[in-house]
Protein backbone atom coordinates (compact mmCIF):
# COMPACT_ATOMS: atom_id res chain seq x y z
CA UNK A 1 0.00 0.00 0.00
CA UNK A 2 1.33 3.57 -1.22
CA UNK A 3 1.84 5.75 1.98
CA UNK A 4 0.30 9.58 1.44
CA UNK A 5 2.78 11.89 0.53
CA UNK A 6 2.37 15.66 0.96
CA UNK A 7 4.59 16.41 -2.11
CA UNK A 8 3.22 19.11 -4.00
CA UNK A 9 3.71 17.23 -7.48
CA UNK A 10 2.28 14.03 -6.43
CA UNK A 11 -1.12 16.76 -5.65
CA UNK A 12 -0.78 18.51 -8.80
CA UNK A 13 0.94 16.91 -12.24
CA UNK A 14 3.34 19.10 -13.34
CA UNK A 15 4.12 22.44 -12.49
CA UNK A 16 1.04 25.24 -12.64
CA UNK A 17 1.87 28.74 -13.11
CA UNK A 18 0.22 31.43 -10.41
CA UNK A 19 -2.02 32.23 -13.45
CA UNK A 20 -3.00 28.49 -13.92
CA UNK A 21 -3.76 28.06 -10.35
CA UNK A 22 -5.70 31.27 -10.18
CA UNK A 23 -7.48 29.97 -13.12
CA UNK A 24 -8.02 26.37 -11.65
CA UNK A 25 -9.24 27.85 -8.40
CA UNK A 26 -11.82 30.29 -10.31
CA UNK A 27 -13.12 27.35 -11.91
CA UNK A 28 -13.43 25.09 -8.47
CA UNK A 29 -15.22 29.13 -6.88
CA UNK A 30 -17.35 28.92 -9.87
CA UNK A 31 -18.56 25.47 -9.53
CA UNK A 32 -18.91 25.68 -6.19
CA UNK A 33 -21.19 28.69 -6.64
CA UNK A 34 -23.05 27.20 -8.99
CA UNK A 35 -24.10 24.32 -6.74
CA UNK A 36 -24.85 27.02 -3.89
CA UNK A 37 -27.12 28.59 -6.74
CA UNK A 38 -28.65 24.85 -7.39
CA UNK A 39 -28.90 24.12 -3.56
CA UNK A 40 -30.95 27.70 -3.01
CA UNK A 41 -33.11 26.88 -6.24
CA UNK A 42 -33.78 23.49 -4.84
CA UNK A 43 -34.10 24.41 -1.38
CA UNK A 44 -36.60 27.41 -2.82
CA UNK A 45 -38.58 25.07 -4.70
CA UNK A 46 -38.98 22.26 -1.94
CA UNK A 47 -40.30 25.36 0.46
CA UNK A 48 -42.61 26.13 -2.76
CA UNK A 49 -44.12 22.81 -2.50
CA UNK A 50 -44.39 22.65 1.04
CA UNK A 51 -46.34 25.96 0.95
CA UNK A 52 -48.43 24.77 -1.84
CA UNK A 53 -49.19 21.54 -0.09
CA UNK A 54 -50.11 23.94 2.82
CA UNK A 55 -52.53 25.98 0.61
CA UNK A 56 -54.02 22.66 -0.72
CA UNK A 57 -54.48 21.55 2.72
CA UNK A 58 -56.22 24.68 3.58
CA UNK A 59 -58.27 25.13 1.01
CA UNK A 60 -59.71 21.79 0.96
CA UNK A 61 -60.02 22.07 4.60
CA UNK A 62 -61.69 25.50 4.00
CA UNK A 63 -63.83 24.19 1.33
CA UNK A 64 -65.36 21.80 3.89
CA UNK A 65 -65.76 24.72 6.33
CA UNK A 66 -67.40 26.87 4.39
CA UNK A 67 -69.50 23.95 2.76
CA UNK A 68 -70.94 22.78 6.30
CA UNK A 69 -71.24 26.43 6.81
CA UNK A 70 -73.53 26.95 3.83
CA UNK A 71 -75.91 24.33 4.91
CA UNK A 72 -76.07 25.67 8.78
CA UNK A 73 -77.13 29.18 6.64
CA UNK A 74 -79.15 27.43 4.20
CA UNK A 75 -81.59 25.55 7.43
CA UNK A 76 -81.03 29.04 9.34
CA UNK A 77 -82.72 30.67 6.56
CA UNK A 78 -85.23 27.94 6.42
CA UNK A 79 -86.27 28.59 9.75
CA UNK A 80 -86.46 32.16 8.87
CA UNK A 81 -88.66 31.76 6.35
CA UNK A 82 -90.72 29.47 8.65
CA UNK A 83 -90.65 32.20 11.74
CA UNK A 84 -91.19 35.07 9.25
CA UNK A 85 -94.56 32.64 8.00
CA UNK A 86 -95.67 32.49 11.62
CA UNK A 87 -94.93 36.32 12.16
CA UNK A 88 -97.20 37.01 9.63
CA UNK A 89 -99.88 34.60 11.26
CA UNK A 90 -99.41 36.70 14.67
CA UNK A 91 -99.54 39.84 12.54
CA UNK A 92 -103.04 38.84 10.80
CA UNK A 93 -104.29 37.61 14.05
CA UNK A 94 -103.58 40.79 16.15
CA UNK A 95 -105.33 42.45 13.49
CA UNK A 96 -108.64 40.20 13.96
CA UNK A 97 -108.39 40.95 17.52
CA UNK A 98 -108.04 44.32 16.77
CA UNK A 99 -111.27 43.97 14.26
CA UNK A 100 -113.06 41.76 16.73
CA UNK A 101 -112.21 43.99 19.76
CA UNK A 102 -113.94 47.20 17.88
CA UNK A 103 -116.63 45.33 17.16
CA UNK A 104 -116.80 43.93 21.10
CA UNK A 105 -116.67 48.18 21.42
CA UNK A 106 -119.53 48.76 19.19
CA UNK A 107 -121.82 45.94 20.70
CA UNK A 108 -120.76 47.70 24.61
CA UNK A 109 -121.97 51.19 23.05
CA UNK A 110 -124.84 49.74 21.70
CA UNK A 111 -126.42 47.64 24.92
CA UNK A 112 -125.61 50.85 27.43
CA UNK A 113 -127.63 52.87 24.97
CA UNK A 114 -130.66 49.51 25.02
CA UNK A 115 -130.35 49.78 28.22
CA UNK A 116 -130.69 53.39 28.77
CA UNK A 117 -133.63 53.15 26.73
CA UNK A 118 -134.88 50.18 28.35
CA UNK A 119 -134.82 51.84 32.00
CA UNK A 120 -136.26 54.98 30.00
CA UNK A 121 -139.32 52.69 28.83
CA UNK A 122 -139.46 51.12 33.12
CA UNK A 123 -139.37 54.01 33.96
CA UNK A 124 -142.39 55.58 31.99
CA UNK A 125 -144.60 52.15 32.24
CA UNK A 126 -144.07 52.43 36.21
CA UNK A 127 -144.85 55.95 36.53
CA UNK A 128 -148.28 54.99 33.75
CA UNK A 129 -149.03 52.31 36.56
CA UNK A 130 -148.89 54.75 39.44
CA UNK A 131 -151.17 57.23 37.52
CA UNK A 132 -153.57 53.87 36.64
CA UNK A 133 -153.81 52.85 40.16
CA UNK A 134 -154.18 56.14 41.48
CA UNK A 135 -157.27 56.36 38.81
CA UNK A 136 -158.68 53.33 40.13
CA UNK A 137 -158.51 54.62 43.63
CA UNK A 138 -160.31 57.52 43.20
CA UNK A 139 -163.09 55.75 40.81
CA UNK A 140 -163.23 53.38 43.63
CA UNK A 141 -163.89 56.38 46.45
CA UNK A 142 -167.26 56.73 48.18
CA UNK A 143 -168.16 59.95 46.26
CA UNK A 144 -167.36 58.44 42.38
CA UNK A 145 -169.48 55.36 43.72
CA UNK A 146 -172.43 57.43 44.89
CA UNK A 147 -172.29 59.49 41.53
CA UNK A 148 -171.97 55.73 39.52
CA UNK A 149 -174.56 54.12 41.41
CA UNK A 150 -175.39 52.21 38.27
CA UNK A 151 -171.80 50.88 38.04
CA UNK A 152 -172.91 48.60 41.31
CA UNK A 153 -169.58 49.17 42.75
CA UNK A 154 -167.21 47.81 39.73
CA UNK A 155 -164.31 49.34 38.74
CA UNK A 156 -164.30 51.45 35.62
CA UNK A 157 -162.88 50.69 32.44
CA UNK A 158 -159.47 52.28 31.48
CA UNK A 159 -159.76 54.98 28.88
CA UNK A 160 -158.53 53.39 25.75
CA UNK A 161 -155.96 56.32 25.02
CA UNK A 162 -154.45 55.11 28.26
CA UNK A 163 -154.88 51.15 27.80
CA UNK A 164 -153.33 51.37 24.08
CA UNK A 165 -150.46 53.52 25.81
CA UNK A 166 -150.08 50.81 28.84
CA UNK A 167 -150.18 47.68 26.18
CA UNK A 168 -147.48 49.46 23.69
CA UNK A 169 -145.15 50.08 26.31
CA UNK A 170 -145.55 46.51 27.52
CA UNK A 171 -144.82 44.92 24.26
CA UNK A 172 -141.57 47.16 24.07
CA UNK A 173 -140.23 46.33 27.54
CA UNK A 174 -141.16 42.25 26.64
CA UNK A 175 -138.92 43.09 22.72
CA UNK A 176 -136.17 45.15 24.75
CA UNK A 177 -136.15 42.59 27.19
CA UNK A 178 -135.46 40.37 24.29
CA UNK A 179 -132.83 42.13 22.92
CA UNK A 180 -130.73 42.34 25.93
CA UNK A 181 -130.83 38.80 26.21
CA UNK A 182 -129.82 38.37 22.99
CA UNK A 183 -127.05 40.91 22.92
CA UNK A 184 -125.81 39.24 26.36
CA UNK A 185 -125.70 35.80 24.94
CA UNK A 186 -123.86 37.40 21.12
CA UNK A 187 -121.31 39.58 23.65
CA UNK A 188 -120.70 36.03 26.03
CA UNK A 189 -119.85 34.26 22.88
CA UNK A 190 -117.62 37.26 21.15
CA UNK A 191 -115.64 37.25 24.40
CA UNK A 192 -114.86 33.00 24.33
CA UNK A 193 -113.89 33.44 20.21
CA UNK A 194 -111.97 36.65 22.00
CA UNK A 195 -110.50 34.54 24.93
CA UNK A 196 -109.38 31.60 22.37
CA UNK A 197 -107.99 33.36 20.08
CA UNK A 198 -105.63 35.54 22.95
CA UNK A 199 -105.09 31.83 24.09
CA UNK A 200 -103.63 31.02 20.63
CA UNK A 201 -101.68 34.09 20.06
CA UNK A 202 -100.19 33.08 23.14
CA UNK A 203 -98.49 29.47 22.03
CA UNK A 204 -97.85 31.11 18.95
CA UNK A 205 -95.51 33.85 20.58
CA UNK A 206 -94.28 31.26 22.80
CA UNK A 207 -93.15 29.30 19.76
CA UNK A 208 -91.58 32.12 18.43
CA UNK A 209 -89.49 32.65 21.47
CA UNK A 210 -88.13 29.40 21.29
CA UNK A 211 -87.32 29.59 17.99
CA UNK A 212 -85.33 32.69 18.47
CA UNK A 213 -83.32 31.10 21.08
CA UNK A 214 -82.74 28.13 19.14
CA UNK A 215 -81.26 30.18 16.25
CA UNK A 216 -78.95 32.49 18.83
CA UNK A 217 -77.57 29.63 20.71
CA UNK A 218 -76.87 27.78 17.01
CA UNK A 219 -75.39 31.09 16.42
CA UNK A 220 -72.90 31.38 18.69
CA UNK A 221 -72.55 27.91 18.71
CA UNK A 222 -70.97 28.36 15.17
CA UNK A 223 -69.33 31.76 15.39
CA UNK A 224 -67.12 29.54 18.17
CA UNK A 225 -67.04 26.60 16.09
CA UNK A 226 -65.34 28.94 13.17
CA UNK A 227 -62.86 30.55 15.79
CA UNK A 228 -61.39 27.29 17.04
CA UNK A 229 -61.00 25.96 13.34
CA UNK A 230 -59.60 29.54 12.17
CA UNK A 231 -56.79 28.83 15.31
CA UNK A 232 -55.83 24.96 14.16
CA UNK A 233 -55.72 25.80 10.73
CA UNK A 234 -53.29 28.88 12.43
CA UNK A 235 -51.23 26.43 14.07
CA UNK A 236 -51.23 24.20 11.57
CA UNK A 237 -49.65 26.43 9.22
CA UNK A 238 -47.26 27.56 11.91
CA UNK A 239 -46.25 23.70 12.55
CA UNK A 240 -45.13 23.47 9.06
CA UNK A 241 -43.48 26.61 8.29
């Protein structure tokens, strides 16, 4: 075996000039930059691919995101719609009660003034009876019997002015009497349609309520849902840089 030697000639054949060496180690510089310039393209371009593996990642990993997302929007809006539907349904019903409670108005107006005019009417047939009885009194008296001897005693007739009078106001007190009854039993069943329908109005703005929560909570629920994956997909990124 051929021990190393540190002779200069066995290194390089021959003798080199200082221009040939110069030369020689210009050439060895230049190669040796060039690889540096090969290493930093290659290096650049494995970085490139990393990142664009990265961006992949993401992007299919957003693409997911924002799919899942478009569905929870797509049954948020259909609830929407659904809520806005039974809005409207409150909406049209507080205007029936509105319509039903003028009319519930117009029927209270119109009984006080029956029975205004009823009481009118007692009053006048009561104070016809008073002057009818006092008329029988006094054709009943000693002196009207003495000057209707002839009568033996009986009570007179009414005058017919004052029986037609006494029989027309009876008939109106028995139709106002009528009337009220009728009124009373229209106004008692006005108030139950009145009382039902409050009673629905009620579970229907219950309803609503919940539904409003629902949608809030599922709300936040995704607004924090969307925060955590924004920070993995963060660290990610920041694992593999």
């Amino acid at each position: 075996m051929k021990e190393p030697t540190n002779n200069l000639d066995d290194i390089v054949p021959g003798r080199l000039t200082s221009a040939e060496l110069r030369a020689m180690a210009l050439r060895q510089q230049q190669q040796i930059d060039s690889q540096h310039q090969l290493l930093a393209t290659k290096e650049q371009r494995l970085r490139f691919l990393k990142s664009q593996e990265v961006r992949n990642a993401v992007a299919s990993a957003e693409g997911e995101r924002l799919r899942r997302l478009r569905e929870r929007v797509e049954a948020q809006e259909s609830k929407l719609r659904r809520l806005r539907a039974l809005r409207g349904q409150v909406d049209l019903q507080k205007t029936y009660n509105v319509t039903l409670s003028n009319d519930l108005d117009s029927i209270r107006a119109l009984f006080s003034e029956k029975e205004k005019e009823l009481s009118l009417a007692v009053a006048k047939v009561e104070a016809l009876t008073r002057q009818l009885e006092e008329l029988k009194r006094d054709r009943r008296c000693p002196i009207n019997l003495l000057t209707t001897g002839n009568n033996n005693g009986s009570a007179q007739p009414l005058p017919p002015q004052a029986s037609r009078e006494l029989e027309k106001l009876r008939r109106e007190l028995v139709y106002r009497n009528q009337l009220s009854l009728q009124q009373d039993a229209r106004l008692h069943l006005q108030r139950e349609a009145l009382q039902q329908r409050q009673a629905e109005l009620r579970s229907v703005d219950q309803r609503i309520y919940e539904l409003q929560t629902r949608l809030q909570r599922k709300k936040a629920t995704n607004i924090q849902n969307n925060a955590q994956n924004q920070n993995q997909l963060h660290a990610q990124q920041q694992q593999q840089q």
